[in-house]
Every structure is written in structure tokens, then in C-alpha cells.
C-alpha atoms as a PDB file:
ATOM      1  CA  UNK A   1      20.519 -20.851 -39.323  1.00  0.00           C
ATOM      2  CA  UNK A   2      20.934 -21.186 -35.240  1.00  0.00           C
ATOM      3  CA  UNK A   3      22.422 -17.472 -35.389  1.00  0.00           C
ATOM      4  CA  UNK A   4      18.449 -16.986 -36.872  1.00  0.00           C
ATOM      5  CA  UNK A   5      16.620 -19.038 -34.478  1.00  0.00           C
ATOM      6  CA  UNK A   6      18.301 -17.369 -31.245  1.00  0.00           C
ATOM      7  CA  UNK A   7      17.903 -14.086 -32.294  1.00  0.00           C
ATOM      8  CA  UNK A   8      14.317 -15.276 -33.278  1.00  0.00           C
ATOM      9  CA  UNK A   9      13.733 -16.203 -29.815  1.00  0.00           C
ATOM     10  CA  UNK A  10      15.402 -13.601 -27.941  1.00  0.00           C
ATOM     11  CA  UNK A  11      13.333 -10.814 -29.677  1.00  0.00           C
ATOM     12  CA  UNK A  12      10.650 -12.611 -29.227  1.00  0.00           C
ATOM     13  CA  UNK A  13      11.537 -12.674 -25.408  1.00  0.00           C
ATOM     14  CA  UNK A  14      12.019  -9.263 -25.265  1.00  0.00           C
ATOM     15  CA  UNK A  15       8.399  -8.277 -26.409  1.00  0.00           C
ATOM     16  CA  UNK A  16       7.073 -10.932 -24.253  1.00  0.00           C
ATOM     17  CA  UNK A  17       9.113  -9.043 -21.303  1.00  0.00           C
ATOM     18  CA  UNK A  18       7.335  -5.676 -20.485  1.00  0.00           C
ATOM     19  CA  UNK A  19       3.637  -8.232 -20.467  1.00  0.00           C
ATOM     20  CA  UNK A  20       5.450  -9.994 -17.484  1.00  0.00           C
ATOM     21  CA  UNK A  21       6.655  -6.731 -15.927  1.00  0.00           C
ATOM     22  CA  UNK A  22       3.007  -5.463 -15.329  1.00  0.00           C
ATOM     23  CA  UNK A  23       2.317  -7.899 -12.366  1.00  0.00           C
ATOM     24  CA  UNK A  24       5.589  -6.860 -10.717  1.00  0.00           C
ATOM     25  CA  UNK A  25       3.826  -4.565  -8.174  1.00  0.00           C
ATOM     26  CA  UNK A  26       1.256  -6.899  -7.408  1.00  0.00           C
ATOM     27  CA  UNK A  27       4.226  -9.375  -6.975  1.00  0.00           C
ATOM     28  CA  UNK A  28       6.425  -6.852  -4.651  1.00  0.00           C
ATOM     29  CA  UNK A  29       3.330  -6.165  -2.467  1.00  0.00           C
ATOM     30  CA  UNK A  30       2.403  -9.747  -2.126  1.00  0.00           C
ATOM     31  CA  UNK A  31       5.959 -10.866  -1.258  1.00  0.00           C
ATOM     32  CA  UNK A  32       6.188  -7.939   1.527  1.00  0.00           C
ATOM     33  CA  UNK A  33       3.011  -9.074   2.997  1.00  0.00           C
ATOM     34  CA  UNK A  34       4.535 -13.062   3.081  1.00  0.00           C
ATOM     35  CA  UNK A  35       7.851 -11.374   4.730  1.00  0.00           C
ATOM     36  CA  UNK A  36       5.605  -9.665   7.297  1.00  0.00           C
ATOM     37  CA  UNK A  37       3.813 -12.549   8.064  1.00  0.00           C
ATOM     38  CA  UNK A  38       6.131 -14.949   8.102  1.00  0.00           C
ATOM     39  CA  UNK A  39       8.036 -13.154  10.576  1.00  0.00           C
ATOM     40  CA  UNK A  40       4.876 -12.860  13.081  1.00  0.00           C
ATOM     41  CA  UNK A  41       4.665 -16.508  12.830  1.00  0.00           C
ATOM     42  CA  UNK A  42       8.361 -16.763  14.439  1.00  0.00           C
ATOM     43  CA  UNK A  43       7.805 -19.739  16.863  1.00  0.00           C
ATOM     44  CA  UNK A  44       4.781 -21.277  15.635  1.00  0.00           C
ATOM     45  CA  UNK A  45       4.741 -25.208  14.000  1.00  0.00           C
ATOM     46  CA  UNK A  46       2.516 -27.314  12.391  1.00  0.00           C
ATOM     47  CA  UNK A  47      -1.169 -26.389  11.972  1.00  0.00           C
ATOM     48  CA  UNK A  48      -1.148 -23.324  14.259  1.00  0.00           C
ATOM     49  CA  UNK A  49       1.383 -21.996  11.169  1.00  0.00           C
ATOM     50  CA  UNK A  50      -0.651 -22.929   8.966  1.00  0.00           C
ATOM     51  CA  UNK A  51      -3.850 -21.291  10.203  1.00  0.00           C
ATOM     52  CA  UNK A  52      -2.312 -18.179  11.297  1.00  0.00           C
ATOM     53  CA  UNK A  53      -1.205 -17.178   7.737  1.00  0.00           C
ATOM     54  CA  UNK A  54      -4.053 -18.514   5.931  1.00  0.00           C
ATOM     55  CA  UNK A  55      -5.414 -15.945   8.293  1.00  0.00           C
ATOM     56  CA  UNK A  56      -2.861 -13.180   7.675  1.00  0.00           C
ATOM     57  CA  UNK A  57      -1.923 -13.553   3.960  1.00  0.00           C
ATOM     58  CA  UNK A  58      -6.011 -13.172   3.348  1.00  0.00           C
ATOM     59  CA  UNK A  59      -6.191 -10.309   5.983  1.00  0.00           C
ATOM     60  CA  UNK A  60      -6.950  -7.062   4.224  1.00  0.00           C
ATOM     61  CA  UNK A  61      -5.027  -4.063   4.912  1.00  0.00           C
ATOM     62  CA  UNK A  62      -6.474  -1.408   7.624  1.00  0.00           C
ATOM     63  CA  UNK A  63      -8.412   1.446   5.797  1.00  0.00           C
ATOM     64  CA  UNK A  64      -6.623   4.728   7.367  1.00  0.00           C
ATOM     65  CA  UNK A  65      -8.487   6.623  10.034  1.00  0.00           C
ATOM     66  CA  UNK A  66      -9.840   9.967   8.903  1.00  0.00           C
ATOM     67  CA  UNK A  67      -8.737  12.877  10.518  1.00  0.00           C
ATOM     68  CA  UNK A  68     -10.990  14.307  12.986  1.00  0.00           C
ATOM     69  CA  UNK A  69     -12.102  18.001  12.584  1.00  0.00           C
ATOM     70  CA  UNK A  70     -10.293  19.587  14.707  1.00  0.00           C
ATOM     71  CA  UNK A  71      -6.965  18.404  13.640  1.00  0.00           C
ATOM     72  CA  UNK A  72      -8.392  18.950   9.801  1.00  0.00           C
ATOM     73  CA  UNK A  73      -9.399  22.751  11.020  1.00  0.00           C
ATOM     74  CA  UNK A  74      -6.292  23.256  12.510  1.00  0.00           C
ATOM     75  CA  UNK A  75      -4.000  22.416   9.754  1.00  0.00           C
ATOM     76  CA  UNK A  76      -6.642  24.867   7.254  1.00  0.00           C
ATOM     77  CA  UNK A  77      -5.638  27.802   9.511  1.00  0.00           C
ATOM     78  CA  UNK A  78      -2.317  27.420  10.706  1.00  0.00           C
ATOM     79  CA  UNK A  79      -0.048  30.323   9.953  1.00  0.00           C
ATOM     80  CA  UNK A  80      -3.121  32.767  10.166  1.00  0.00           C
ATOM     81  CA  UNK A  81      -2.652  35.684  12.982  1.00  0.00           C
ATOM     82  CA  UNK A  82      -4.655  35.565  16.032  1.00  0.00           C
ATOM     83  CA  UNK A  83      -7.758  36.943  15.031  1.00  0.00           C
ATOM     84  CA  UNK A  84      -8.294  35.779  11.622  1.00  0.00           C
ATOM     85  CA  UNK A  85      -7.353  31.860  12.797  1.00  0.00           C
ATOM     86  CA  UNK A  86     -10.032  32.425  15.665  1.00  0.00           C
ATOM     87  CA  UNK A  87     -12.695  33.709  13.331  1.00  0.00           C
ATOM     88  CA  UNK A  88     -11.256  30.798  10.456  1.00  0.00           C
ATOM     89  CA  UNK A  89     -11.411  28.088  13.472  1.00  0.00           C
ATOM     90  CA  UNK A  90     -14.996  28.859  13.850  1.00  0.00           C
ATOM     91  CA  UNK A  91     -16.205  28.844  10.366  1.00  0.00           C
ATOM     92  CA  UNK A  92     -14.389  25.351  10.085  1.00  0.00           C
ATOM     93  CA  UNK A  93     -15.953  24.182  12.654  1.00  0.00           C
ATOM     94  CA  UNK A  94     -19.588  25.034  11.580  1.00  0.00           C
ATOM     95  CA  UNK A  95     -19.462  23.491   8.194  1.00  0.00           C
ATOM     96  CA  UNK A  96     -19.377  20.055   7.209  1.00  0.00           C
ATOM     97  CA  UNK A  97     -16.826  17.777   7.546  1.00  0.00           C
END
């Protein structure tokens, strides 16, 4: 009868398993972001701590910059020969970004 129950119970774990496995990512990123700020806050005590990651664990992450066009047109033509990446330059250039 136990030899029933456990085996019960542990298949019944390993269904439950993969639901538990879905917030792993969110887990990961929210343990790298405690790690990060928990080593800027080297040296701090007390409420300072406290207020600086309240502050930094709430802190969203920096959208990326977009690349400017020139960089963008640059990367479109590269490889071209002289006069065909002049003439490709231009017509970056002119349209929109």
C-alpha cells in the first residue's frame, strides 16, 4: 500500500513539475537583477540600503538606443564598390528612417 501512495505522489509531482518550470526565467532574471544590485549597494547600511534597492530592484531596464542613420546606411551598403555605395549612401539617406 505505501509502495502505492509514493508512487502516487511522485507522479503526481512530476506533472506538477513542468507548471513550476514556466516561471524559471522570470525567476533567473529577477535573481540577476538582486545580484546586480546588491553588489552596487557594497558599503551602504541601514535605510540608505534599503532605499537604494527599493529604488533599483523597481528600476526598469534602459530601452536600447536606436541606431542613427548614418551608421544604419552604412552597414546597408558596406561591401558595395565605390560608386554604387556612393550612389546607395545617398538614396539611404533620402528616405525615411
Amino acid at each position: 500500500m505505501t509502495k502505492t501512495l509514493t508512487l502516487a505522489m511522485l507522479t503526481a509531482f512530476a506533472m506538477a513539475s513542468p507548471a513550476f518550470a514556466a516561471d524559471a526565467p522570470a525567476t533567473n532574471a529577477q535573481n540577476d537583477k538582486m545580484t546586480a544590485c546588491n553588489a552596487k549597494a557594497t558599503g551602504m547600511k541601514g535605510d540608505e540600503r534599503k532605499a537604494f534597492m527599493s529604488n533599483c530592484l523597481s528600476a526598469k531596464p534602459e530601452p536600447a538606443k536606436p541606431e542613427n542613420k548614418m551608421a544604419m546606411c552604412n552597414k546597408k551598403t558596406a561591401g558595395l564598390d565605390k560608386d554604387a555605395r556612393a550612389k546607395a549612401q545617398s538614396e539611404c539617406m533620402k528616405g525615411p528612417a
